[in-house]
C-alpha atoms as a PDB file:
ATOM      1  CA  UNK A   1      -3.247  12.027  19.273  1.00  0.00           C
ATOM      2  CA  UNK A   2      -2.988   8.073  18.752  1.00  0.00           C
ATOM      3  CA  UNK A   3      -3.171   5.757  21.552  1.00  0.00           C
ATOM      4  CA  UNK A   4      -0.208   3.283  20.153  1.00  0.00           C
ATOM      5  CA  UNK A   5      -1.006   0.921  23.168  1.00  0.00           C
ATOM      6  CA  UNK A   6      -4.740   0.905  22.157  1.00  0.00           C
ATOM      7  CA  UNK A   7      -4.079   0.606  18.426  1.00  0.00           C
ATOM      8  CA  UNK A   8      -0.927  -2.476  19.377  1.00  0.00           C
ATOM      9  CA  UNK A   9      -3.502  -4.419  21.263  1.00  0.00           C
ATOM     10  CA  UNK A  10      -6.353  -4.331  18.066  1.00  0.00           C
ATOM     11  CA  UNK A  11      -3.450  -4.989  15.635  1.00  0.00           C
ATOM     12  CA  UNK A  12      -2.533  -8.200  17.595  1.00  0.00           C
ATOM     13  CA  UNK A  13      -5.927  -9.466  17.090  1.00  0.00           C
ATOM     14  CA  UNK A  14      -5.567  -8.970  13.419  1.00  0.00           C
ATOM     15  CA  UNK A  15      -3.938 -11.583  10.526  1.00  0.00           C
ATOM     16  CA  UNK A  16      -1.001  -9.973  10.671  1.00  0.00           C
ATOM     17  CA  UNK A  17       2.440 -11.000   9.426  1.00  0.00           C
ATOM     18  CA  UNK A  18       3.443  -8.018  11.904  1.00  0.00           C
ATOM     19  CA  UNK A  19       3.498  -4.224  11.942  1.00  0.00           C
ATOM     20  CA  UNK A  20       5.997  -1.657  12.078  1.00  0.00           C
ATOM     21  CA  UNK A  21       6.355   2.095  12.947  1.00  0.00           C
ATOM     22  CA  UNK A  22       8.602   3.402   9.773  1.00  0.00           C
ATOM     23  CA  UNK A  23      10.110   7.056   9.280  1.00  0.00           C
ATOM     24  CA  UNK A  24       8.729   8.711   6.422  1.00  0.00           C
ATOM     25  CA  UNK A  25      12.068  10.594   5.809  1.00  0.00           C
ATOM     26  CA  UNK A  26      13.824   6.994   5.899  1.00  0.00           C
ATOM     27  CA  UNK A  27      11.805   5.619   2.452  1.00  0.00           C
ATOM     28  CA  UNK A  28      13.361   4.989  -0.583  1.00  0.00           C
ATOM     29  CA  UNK A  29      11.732   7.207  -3.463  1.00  0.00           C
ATOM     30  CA  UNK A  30      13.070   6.026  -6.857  1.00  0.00           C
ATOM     31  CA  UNK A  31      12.226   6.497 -10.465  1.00  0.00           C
ATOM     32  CA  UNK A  32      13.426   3.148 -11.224  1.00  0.00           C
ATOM     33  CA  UNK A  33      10.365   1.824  -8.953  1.00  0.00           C
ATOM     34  CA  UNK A  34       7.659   4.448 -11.572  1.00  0.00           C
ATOM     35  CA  UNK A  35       9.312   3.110 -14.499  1.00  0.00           C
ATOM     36  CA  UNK A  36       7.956  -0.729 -13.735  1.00  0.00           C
ATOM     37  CA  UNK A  37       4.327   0.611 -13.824  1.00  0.00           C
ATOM     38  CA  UNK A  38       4.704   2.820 -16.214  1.00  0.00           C
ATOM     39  CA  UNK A  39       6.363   0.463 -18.484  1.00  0.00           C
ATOM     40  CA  UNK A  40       5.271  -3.200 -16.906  1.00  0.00           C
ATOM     41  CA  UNK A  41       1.700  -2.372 -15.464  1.00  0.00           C
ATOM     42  CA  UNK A  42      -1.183  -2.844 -17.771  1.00  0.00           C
ATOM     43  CA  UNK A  43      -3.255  -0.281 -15.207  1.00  0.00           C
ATOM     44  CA  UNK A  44      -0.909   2.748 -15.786  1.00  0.00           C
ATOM     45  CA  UNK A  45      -2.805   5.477 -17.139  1.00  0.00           C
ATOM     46  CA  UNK A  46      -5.916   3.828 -16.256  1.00  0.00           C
ATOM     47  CA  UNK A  47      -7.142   4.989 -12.322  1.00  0.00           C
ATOM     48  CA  UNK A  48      -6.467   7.692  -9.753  1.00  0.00           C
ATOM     49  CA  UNK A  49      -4.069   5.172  -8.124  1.00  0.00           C
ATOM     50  CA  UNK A  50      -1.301   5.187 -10.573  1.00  0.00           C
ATOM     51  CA  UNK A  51       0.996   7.253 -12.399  1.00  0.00           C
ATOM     52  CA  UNK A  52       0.322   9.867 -13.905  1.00  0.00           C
ATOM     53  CA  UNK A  53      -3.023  10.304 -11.947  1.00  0.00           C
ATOM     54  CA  UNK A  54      -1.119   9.998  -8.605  1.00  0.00           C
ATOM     55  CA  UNK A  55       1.629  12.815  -9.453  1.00  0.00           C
ATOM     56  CA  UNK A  56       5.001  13.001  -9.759  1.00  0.00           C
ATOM     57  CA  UNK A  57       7.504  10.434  -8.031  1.00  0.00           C
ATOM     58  CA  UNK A  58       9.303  13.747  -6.166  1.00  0.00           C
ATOM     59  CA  UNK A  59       5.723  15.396  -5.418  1.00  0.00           C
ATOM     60  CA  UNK A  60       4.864  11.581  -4.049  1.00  0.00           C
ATOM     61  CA  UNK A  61       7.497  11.498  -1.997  1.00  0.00           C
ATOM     62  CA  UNK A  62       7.026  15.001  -0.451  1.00  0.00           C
ATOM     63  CA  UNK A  63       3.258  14.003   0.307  1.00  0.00           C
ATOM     64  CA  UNK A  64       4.654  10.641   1.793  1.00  0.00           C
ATOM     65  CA  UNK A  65       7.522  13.102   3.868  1.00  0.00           C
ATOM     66  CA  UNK A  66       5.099  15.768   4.788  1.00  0.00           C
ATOM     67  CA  UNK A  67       3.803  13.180   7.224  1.00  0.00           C
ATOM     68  CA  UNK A  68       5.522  13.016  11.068  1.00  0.00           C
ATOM     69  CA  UNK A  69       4.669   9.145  11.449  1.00  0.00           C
ATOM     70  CA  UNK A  70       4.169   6.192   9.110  1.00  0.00           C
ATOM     71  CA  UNK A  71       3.146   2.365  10.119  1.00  0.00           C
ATOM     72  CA  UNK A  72       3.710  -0.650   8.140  1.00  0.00           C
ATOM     73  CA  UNK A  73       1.840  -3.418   7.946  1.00  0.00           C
ATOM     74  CA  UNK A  74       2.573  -6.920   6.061  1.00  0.00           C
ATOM     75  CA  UNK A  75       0.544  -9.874   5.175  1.00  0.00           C
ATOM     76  CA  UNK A  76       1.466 -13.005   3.644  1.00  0.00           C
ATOM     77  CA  UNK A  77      -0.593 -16.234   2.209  1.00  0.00           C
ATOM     78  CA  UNK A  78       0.371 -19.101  -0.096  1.00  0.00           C
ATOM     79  CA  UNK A  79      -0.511 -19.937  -3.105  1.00  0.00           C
ATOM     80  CA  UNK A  80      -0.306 -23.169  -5.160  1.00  0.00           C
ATOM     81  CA  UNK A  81       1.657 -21.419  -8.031  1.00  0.00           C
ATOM     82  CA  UNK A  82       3.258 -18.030  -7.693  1.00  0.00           C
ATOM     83  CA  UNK A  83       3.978 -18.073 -11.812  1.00  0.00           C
ATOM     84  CA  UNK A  84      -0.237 -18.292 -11.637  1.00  0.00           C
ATOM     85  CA  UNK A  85      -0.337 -13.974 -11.901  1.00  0.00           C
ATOM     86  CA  UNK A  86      -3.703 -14.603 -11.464  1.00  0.00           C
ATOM     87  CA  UNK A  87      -3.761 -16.844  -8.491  1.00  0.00           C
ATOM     88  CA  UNK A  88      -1.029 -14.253  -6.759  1.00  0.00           C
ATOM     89  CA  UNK A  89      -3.314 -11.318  -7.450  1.00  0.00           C
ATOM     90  CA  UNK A  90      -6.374 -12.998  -6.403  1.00  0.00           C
ATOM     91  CA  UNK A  91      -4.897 -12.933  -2.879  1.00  0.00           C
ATOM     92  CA  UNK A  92      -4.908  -9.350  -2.782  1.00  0.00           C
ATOM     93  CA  UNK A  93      -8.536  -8.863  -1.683  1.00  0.00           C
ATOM     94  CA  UNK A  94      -7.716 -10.478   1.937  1.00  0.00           C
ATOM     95  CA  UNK A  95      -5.046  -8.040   2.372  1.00  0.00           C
ATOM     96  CA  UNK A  96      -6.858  -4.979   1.289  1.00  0.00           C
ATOM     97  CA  UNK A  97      -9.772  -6.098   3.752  1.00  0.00           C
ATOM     98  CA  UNK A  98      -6.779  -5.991   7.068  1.00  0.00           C
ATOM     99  CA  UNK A  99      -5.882  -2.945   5.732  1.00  0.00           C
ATOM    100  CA  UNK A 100      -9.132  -0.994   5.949  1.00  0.00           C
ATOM    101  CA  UNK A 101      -9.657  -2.621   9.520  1.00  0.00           C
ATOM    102  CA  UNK A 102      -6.184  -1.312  10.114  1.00  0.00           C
ATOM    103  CA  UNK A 103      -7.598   2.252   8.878  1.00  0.00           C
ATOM    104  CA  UNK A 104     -10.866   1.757  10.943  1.00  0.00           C
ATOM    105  CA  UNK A 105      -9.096   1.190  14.015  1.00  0.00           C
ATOM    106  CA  UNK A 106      -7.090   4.257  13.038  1.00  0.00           C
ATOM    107  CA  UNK A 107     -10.251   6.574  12.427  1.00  0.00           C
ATOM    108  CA  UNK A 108     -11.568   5.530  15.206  1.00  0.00           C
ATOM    109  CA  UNK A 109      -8.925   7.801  17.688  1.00  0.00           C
ATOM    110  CA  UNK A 110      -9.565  10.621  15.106  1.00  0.00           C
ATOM    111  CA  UNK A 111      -6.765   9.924  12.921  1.00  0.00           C
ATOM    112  CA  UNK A 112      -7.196  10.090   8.630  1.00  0.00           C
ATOM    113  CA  UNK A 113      -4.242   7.802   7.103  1.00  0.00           C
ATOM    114  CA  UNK A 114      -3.138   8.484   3.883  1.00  0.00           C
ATOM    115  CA  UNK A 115      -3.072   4.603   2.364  1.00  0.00           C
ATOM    116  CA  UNK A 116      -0.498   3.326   0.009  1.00  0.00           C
ATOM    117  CA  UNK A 117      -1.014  -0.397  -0.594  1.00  0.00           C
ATOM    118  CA  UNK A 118      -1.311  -3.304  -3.611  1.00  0.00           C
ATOM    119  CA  UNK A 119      -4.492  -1.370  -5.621  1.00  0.00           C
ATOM    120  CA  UNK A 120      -3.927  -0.519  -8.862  1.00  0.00           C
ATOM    121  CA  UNK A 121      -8.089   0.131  -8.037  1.00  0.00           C
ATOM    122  CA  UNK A 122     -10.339  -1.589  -8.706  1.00  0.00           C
ATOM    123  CA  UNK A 123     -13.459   0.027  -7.079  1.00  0.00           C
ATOM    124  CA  UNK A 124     -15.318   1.048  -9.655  1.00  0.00           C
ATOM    125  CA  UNK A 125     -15.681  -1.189 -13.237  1.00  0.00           C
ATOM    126  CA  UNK A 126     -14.782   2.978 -15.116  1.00  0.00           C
ATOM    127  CA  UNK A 127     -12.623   4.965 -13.490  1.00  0.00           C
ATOM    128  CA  UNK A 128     -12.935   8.352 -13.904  1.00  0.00           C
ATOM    129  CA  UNK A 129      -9.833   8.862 -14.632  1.00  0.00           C
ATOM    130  CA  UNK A 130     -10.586   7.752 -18.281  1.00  0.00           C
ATOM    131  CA  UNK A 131     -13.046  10.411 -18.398  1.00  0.00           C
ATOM    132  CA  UNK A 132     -11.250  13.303 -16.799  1.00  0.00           C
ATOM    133  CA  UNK A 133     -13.204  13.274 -13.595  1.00  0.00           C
ATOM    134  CA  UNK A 134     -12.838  13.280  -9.825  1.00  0.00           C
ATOM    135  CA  UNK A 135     -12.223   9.970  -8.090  1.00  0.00           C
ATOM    136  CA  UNK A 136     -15.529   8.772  -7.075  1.00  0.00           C
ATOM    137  CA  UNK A 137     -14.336   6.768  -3.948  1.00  0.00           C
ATOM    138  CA  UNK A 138     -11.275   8.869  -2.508  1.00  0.00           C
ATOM    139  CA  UNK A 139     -11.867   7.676   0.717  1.00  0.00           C
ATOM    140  CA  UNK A 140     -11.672   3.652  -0.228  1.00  0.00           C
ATOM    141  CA  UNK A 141      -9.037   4.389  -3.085  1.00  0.00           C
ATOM    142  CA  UNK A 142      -5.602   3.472  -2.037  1.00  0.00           C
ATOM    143  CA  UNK A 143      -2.631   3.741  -4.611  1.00  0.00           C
ATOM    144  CA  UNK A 144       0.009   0.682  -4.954  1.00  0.00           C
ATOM    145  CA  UNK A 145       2.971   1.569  -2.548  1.00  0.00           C
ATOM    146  CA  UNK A 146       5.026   1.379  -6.461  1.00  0.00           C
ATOM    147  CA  UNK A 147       3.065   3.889  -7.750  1.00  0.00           C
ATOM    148  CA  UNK A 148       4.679   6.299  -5.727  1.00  0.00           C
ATOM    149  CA  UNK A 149       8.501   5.130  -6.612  1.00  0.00           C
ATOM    150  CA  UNK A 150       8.355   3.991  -3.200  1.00  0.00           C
ATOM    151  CA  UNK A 151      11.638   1.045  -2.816  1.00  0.00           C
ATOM    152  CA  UNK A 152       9.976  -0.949   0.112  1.00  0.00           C
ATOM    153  CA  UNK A 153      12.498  -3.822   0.394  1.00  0.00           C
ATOM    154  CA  UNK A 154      15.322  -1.744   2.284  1.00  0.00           C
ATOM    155  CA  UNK A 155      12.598  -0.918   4.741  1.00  0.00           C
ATOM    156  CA  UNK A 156      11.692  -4.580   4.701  1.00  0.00           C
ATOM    157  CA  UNK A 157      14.740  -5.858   5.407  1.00  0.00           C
ATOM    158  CA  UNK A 158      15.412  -2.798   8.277  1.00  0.00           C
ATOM    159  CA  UNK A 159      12.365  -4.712  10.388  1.00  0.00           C
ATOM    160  CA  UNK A 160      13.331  -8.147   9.382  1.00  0.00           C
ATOM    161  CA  UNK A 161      11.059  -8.926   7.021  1.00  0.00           C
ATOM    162  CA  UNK A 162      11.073 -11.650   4.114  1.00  0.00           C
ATOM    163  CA  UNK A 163       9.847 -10.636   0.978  1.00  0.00           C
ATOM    164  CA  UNK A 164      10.385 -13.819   0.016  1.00  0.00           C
ATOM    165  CA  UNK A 165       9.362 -16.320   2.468  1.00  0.00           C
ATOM    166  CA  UNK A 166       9.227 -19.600  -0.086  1.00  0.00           C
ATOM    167  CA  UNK A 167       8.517 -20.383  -3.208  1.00  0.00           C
ATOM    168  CA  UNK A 168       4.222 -19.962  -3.133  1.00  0.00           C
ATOM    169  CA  UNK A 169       4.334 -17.034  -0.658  1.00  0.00           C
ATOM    170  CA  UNK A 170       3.188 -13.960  -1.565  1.00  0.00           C
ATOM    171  CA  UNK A 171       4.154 -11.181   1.026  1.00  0.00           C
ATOM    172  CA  UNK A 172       1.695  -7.795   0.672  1.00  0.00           C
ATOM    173  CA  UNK A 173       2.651  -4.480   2.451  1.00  0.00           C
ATOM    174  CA  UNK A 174       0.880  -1.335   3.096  1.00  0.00           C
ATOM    175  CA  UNK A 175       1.583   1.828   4.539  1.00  0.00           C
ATOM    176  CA  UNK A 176      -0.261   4.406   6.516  1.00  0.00           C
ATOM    177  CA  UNK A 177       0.795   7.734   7.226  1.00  0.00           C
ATOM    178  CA  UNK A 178      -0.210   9.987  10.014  1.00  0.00           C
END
């Protein structure tokens, strides 16, 4: 079982925008959310982290469900141009980095998150995927919280979160279920 007091005082030391215990049950699943990578994402159809790799949005969300407890962690950082797709994106890394220390710190009371966060993956230069193999790095792979037809701004908004803080913020989001 987690130690929440022992895990709150190591995510205060952390870069955190904040984080937030969510109910699994209380996500939005929608196929509207699939359609935008499966229609908008050059990386769909491409890695173990997105559709169809990842699985259906209804056999996402009862993974995501089958879970009692879920926490939420947000980052944010600014950019000089938000338009700049590759600026944004090159902003991911720092959030990715908080949340594997976020999964460390996790791990380290015995507990194995399941990770949804901003990855499309980009762990190894072939995934192997393309060639109808196991993911190599299952452990460090974490699908985009998207890929899963996961709706995250109504559970934004529910713990007062901005997803749009100005106009060169970017705000990244992950969740980890336990």
């Amino acid at each position: 079982m987690m130690d929440m007091e022992r895990l709150e005082a190591a995510l205060a030391e952390l870069p955190l925008l904040g984080y937030f215990p969510v109910e699994p049950k209380s996500l939005e699943f929608s196929d509207r959310i699939r359609w935008i990578c499966e229609n908008e994402c050059p990386m769909c159809n491409k890695t173990w982290a997105c559709p169809p790799a990842v699985g259906s949005v209804a056999s996402c969300r009862d993974k995501c469900r089958s879970f009692e407890n879920c926490l939420m962690i947000a980052t944010i950082t600014e950019v000089d141009d938000i338009t700049n797709i590759d600026e944004t994106l090159a902003t991911r890394p720092e959030h990715e980095a908080v949340t594997n220390q976020v999964a460390a710190l996790m791990e380290e009371q015995g507990v194995a998150p399941y990770i949804l966060s901003t990855e499309a993956c980009a762990i190894c230069e072939r995934c192997a995927w393309l060639d109808g193999q196991p993911c190599r790095h299952p452990d460090r792979m974490h699908p985009c919280v998207e890929s899963h037809g996961i709706n995250i701004i109504p559970t934004l908004e529910e713990n007062g979160i901005e997803f749009q803080f100005g106009a060169n913020v970017v705000t990244w989001v992950s969740l980890l279920f336990y």
